[in-house]
Protein backbone atom coordinates (compact mmCIF):
# COMPACT_ATOMS: atom_id res chain seq x y z
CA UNK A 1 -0.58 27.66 -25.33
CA UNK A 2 0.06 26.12 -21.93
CA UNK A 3 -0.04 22.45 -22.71
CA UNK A 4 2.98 21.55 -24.77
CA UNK A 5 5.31 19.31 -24.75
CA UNK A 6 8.57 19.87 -23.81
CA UNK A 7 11.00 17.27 -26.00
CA UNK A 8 9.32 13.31 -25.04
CA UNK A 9 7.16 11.94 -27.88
CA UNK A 10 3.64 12.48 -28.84
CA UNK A 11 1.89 9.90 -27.13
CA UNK A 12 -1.62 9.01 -29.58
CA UNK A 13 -4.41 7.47 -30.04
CA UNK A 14 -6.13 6.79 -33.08
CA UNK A 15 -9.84 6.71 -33.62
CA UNK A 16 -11.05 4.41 -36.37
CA UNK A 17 -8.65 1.77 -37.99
CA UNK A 18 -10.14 2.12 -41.64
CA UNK A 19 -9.07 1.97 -44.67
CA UNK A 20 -7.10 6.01 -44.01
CA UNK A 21 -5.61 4.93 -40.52
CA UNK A 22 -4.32 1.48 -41.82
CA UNK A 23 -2.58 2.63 -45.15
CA UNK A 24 -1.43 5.98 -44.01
CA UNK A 25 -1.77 7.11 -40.83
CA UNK A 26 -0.60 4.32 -39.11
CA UNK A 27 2.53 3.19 -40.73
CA UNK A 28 3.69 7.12 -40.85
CA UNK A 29 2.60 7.07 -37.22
CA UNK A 30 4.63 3.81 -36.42
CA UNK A 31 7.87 5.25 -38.66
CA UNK A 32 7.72 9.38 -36.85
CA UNK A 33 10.46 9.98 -34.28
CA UNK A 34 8.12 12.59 -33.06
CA UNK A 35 5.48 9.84 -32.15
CA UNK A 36 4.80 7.01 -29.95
CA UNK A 37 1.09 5.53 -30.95
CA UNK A 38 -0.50 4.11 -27.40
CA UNK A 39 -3.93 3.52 -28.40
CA UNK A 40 -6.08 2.63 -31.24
CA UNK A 41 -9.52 2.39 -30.57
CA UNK A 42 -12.95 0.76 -33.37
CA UNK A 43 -16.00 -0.03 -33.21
CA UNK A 44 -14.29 -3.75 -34.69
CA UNK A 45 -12.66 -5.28 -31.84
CA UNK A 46 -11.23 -8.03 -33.93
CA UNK A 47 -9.87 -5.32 -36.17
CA UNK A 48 -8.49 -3.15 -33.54
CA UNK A 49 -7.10 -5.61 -31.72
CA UNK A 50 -5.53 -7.15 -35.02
CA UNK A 51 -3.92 -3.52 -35.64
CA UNK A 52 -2.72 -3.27 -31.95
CA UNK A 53 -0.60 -6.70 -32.52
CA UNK A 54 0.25 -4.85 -35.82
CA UNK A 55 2.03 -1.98 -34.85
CA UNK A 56 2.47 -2.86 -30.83
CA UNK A 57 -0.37 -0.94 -29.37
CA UNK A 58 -0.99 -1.39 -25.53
CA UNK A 59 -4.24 -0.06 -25.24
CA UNK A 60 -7.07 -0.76 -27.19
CA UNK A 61 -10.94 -0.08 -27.13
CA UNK A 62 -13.94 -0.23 -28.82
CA UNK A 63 -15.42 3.13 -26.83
CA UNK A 64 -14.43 6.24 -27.66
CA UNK A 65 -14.84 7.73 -24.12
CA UNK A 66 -12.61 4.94 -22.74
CA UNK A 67 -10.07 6.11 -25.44
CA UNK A 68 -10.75 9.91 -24.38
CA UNK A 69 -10.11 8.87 -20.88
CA UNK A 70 -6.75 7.44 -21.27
CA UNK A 71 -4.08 9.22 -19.47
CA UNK A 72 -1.12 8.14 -21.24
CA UNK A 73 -2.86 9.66 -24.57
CA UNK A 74 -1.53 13.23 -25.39
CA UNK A 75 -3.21 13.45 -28.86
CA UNK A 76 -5.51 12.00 -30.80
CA UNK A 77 -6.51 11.88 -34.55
CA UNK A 78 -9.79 10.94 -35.59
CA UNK A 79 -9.99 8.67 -38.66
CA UNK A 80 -13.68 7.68 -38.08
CA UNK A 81 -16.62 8.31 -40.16
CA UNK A 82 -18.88 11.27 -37.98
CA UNK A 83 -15.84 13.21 -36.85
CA UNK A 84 -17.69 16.34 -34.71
CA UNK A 85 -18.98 14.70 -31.91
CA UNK A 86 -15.84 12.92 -31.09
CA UNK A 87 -13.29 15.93 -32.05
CA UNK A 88 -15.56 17.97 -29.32
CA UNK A 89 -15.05 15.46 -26.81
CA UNK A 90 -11.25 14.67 -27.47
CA UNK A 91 -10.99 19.27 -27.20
CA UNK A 92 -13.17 18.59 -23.56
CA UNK A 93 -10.65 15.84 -22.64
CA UNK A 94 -7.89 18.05 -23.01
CA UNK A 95 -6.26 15.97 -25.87
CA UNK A 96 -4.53 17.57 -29.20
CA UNK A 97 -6.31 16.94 -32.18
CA UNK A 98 -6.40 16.04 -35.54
CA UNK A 99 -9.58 15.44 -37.26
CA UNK A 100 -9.40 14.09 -40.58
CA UNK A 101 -11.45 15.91 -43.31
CA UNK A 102 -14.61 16.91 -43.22
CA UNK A 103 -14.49 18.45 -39.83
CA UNK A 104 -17.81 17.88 -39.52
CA UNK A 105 -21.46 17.07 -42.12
CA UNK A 106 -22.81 20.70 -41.25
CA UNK A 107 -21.62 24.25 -40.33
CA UNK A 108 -23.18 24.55 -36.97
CA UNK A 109 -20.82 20.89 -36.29
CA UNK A 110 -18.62 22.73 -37.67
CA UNK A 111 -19.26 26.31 -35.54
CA UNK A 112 -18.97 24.42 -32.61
CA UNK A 113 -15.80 22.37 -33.05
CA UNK A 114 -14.25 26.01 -33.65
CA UNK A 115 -15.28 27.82 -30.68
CA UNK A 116 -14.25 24.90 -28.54
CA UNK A 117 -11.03 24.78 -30.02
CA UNK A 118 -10.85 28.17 -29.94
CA UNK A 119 -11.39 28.26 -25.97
CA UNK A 120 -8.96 25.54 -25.28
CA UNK A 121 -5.33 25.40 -24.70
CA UNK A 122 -4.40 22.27 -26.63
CA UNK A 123 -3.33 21.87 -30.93
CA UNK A 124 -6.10 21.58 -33.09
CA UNK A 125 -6.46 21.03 -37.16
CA UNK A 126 -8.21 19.12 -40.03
CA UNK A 127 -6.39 16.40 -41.85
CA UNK A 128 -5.79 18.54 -45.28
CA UNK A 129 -2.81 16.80 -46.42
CA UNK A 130 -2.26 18.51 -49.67
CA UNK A 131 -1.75 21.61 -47.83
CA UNK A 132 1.34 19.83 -46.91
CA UNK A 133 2.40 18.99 -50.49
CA UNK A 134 5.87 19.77 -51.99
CA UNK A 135 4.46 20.04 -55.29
CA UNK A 136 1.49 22.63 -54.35
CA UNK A 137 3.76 24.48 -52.66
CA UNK A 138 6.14 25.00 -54.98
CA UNK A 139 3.23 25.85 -57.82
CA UNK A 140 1.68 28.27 -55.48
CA UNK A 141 5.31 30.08 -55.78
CA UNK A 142 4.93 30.33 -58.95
CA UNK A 143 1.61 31.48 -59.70
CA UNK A 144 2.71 34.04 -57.30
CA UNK A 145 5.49 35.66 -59.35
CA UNK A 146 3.51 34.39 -62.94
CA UNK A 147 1.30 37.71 -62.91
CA UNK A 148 -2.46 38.47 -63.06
CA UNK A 149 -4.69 35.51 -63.55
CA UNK A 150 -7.06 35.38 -66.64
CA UNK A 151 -8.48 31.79 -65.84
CA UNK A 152 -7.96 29.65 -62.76
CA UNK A 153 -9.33 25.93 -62.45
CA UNK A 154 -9.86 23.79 -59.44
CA UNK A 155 -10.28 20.56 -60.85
CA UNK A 156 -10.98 16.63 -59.52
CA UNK A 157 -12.68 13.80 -61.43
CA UNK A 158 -10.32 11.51 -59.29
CA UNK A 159 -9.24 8.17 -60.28
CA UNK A 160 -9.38 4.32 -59.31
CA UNK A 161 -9.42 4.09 -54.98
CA UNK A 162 -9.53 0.50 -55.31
CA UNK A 163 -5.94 0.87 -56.32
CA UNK A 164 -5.01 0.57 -52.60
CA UNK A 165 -6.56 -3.34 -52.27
CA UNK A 166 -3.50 -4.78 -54.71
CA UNK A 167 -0.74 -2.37 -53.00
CA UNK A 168 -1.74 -3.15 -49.45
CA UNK A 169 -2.29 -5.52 -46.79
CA UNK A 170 -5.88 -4.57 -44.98
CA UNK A 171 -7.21 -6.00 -42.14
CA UNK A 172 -11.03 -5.65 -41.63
CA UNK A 173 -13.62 -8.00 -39.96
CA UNK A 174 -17.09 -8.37 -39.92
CA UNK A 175 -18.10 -8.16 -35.85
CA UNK A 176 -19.54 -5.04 -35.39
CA UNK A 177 -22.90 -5.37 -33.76
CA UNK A 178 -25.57 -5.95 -35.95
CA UNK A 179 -27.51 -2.49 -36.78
CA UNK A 180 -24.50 0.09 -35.50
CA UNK A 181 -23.47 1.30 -38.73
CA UNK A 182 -26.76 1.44 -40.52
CA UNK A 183 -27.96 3.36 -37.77
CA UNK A 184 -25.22 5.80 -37.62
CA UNK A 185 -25.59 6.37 -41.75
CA UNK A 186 -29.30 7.12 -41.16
CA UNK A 187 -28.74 9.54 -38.13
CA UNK A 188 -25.98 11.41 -40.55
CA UNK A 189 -28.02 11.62 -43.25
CA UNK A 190 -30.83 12.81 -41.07
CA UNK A 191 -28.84 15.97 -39.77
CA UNK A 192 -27.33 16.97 -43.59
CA UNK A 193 -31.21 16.65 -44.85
CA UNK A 194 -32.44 19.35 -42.08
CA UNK A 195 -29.28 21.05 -43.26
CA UNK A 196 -29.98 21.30 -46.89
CA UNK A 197 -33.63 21.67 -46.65
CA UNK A 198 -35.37 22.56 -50.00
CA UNK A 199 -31.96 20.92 -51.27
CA UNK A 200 -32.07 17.77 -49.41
CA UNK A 201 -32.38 15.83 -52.61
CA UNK A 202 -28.40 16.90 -53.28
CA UNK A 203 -27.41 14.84 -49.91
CA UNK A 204 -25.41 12.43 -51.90
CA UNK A 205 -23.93 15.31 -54.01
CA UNK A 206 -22.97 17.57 -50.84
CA UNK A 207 -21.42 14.48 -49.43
CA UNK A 208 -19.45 13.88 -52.07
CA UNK A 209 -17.85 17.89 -51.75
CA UNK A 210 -17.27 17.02 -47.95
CA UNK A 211 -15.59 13.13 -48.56
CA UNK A 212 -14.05 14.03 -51.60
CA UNK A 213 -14.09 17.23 -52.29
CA UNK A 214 -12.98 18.58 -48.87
CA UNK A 215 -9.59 18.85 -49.78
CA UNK A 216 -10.41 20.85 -53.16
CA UNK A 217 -12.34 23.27 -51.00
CA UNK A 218 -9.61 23.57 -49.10
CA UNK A 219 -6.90 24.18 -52.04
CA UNK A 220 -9.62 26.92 -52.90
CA UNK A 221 -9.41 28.73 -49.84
CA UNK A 222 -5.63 28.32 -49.48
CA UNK A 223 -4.93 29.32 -52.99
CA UNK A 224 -7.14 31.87 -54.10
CA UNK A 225 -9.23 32.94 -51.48
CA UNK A 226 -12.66 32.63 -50.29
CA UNK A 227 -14.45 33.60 -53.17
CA UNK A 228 -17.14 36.22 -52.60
CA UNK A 229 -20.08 34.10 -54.51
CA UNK A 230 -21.21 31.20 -56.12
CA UNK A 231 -22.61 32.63 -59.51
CA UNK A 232 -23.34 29.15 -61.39
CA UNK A 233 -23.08 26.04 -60.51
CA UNK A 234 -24.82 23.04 -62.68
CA UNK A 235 -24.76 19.04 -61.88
CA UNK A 236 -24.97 15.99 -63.78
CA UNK A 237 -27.03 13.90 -61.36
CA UNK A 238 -25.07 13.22 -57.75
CA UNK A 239 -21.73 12.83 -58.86
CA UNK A 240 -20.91 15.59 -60.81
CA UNK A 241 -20.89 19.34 -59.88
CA UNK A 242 -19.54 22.21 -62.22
CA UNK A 243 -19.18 25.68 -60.64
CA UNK A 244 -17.96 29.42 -61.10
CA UNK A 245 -16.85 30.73 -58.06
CA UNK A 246 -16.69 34.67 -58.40
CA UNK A 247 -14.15 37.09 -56.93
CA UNK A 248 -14.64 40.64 -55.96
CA UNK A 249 -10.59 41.73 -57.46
CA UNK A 250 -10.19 38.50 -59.29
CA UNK A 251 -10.05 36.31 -62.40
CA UNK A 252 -13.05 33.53 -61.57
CA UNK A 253 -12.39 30.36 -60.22
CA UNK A 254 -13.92 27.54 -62.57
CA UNK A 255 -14.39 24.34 -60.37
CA UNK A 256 -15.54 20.86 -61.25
CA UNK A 257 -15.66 17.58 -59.29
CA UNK A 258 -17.19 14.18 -59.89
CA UNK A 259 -16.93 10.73 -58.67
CA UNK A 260 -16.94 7.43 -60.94
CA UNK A 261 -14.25 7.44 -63.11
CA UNK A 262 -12.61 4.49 -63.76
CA UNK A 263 -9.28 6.25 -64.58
CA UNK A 264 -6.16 4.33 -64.06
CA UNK A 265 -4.63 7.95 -63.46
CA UNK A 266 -5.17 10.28 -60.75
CA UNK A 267 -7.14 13.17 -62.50
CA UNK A 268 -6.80 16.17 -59.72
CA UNK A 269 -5.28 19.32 -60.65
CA UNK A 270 -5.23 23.18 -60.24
CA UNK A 271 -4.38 25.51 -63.26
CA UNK A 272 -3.47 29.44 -63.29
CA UNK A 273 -3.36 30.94 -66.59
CA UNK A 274 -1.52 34.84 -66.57
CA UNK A 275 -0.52 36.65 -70.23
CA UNK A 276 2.25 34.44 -70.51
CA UNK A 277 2.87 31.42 -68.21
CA UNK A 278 0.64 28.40 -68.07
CA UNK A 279 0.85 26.37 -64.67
CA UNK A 280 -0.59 23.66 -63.82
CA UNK A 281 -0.38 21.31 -60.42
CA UNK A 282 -0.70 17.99 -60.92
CA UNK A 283 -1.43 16.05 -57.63
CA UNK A 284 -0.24 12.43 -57.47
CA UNK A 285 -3.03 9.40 -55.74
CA UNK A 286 -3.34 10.27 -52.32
CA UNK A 287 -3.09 6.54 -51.23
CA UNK A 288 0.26 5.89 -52.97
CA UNK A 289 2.99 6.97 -50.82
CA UNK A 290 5.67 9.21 -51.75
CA UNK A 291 4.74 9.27 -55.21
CA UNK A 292 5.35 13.18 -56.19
CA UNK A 293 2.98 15.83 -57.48
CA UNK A 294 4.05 16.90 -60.43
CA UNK A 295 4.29 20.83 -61.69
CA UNK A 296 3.61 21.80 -65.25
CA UNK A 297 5.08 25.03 -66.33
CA UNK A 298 4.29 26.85 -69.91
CA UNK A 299 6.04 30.27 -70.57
CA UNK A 300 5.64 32.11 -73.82
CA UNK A 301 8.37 35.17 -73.28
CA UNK A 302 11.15 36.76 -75.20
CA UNK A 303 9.33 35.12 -78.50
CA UNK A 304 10.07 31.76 -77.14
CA UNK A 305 7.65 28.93 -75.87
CA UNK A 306 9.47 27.07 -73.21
CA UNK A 307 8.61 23.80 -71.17
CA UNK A 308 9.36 22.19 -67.70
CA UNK A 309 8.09 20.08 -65.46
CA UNK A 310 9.50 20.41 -61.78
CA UNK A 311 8.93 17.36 -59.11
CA UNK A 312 9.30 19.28 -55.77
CA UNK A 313 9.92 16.34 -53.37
CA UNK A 314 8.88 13.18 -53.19
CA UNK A 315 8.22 13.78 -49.63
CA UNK A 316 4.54 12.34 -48.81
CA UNK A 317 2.17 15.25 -47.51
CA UNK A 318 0.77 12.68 -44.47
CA UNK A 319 4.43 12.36 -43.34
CA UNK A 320 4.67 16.32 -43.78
CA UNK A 321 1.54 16.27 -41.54
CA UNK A 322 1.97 14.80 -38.69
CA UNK A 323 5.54 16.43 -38.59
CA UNK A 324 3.57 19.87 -38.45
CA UNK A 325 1.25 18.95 -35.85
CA UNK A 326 4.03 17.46 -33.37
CA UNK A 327 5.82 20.73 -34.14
CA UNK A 328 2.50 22.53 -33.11
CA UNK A 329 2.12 20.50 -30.33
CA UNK A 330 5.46 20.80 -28.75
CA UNK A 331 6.70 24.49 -30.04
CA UNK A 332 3.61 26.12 -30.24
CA UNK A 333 4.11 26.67 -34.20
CA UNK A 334 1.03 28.25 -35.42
CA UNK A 335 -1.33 25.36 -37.28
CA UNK A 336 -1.59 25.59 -41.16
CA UNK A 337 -4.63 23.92 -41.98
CA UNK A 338 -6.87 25.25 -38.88
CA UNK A 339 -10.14 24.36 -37.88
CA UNK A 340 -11.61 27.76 -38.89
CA UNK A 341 -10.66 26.86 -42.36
CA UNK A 342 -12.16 23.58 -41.82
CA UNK A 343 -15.56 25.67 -40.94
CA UNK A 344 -15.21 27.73 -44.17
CA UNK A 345 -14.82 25.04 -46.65
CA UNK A 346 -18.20 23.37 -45.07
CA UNK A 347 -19.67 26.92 -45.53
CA UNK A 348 -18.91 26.84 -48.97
CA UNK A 349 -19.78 23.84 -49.92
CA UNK A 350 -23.59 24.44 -48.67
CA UNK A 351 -23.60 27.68 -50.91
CA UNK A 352 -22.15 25.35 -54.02
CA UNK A 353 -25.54 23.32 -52.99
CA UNK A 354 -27.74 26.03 -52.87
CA UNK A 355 -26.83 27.33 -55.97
CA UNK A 356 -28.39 24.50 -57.84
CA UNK A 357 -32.44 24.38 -58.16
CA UNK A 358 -34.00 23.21 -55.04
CA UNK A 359 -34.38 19.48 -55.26
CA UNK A 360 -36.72 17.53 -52.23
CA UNK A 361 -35.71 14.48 -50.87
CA UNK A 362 -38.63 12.91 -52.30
CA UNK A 363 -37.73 13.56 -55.73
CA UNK A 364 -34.02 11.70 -55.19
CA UNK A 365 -33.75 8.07 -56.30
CA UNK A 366 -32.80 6.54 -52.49
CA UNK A 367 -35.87 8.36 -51.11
């Protein structure tokens, strides 16, 4: 890679000042020695503007090809809500990237996000912050040197988000034009029906895997593997999806995801289960900083049952993030969670689709 950075800070902009930029990737942003943010840019100018005073931004905008444009932007991480179109442009522009998850609504996005990354000389990678985790790092170890798998669990009925309204401060106004987000919803939903096709009914349900579940397909991948089929998957109306993911020299994977739960509790986990050690990773709210993911550990050996459960760091995976992709950015460090990886977990989630019954978009209740 010819276009690193030799020692100054990153200079970046931000795309979207949402709920994800404002509690996490900003502050982080605003607190990194390797960073210096010189640009926000929304659709809101009220908001952006209101950010920009926040966290002394000189330059904002409210178009994202004035924002592409700006020379004294080295990098830029897109936080908005269609993230192809704009990740192609920022790779075009010559500007590192980070695109938070999904990298894009469909595999052909996705295709061509990776071939223009792949043709350029600048950083790019999805926002997969659990990839970063202490505490999934530190299970992975162990599931590594536990022996063969029997059962293995990707799990994620999630919790309460509107945690994050009573532990922080969130600025958002109402002066977007009139129409703009409706429009952009509709034009989305448009390209994931022609997607899906006989399986358009399951929009809301595929959506779900790429908001939500994006990072689980991700631990997947990172994990275990891609697996080499779906052979059953089974949902409970849009919001729940239970699936066996099969393995060509491996134990199954068993996963299950589902929105609505009113837990008070984060409820995302992994679990490996060998002849005789249980372990299970226990990932802690994404939107509560530093709080630690937690690693269960059963062993039955020697007779004995033993106990233990390890806290890795407290360390938050968005901080771990952004450290990574300055490091790529300036030393040419090879990126962990890649864009090609981004592309696979899209892949799989249109098989985990497919493997339900067809369902038309006629049939769904928004239709």
């Amino acid at each position: 890679m010819n276009n690193q950075l030799t020692g100054e800070k990153v200079r970046v902009g931000v795309l979207g000042c949402g709920q994800i930029a404002q509690i996490m990737h900003l502050p982080f942003l605003s607190e990194s020695p390797d960073f210096e943010i010189t640009a926000l840019c929304d659709l809101s100018l009220a908001t952006v503007t209101a950010m920009a005073e926040r966290y002394g931004v000189p330059s904002v905008y409210t178009s994202s090809d004035d924002l592409m444009a700006d020379p004294n932007v080295d990098a830029i991480i897109v936080c908005s809500f269609d993230h192809a179109g704009v990740a192609l442009d920022a790779i075009r522009a010559g500007k590192h990237l980070l695109v938070e998850k999904p990298l894009a609504f469909t595999p052909e996005e996705g295709r061509a996000v990776a071939a223009a990354a792949s043709a350029a000389n600048t950083v790019a990678m999805v926002g997969y912050m659990k990839l970063f985790d202490p505490g999934f790092e530190q299970g992975l170890a162990i599931i590594a040197d536990s022996g063969v798998p029997h059962v293995r669990t990707v799990h994620n009925l999630a919790g309460r988000f509107d945690i994050a309204k009573t532990m922080y401060d969130q600025l958002r106004f109402s002066d977007i034009p009139a129409g703009v987000l409706e429009d952009s919803l509709a034009e989305v939903n448009a390209r994931i029906d022609e997607h899906l096709g006989d399986h358009a009914g399951y929009r809301e349900l595929y959506t779900t895997l790429l908001m939500l579940g994006a990072h689980d397909l991700s631990v997947v991948r990172v994990a275990f593997g891609a697996p080499a089929r779906v052979a059953y998957a089974s949902n409970d109306g849009q919001k729940h999806l239970l699936a066996v993911l099969e393995y060509d020299d491996a134990a199954p994977v068993v996963f299950e995801i589902g929105t609505g739960s009113r837990y008070d509790w984060w409820d995302e986990w992994v679990g490996v289960s060998t002849d005789t050690v249980e372990t299970r990773i226990e990932f802690s709210h994404p939107y509560i900083r530093y709080a630690p993911t937690r690693v269960s550990v059963r062993e039955s050996r020697y007779e004995m049952e033993s106990r233990a459960v390890l806290t890795a760091s407290s360390d938050d995976p968005f901080r771990r993030e952004l450290a990574h992709f300055a490091d790529a950015i300036r030393n040419g460090t090879a990126v962990k969670s890649t864009i090609e990886g981004g592309l696979q977990d899209l892949v799989l989630a249109t098989d985990l689709i497919r493997a339900l019954p067809p369902l038309a978009q006629a049939q769904t209740k928004d239709a």
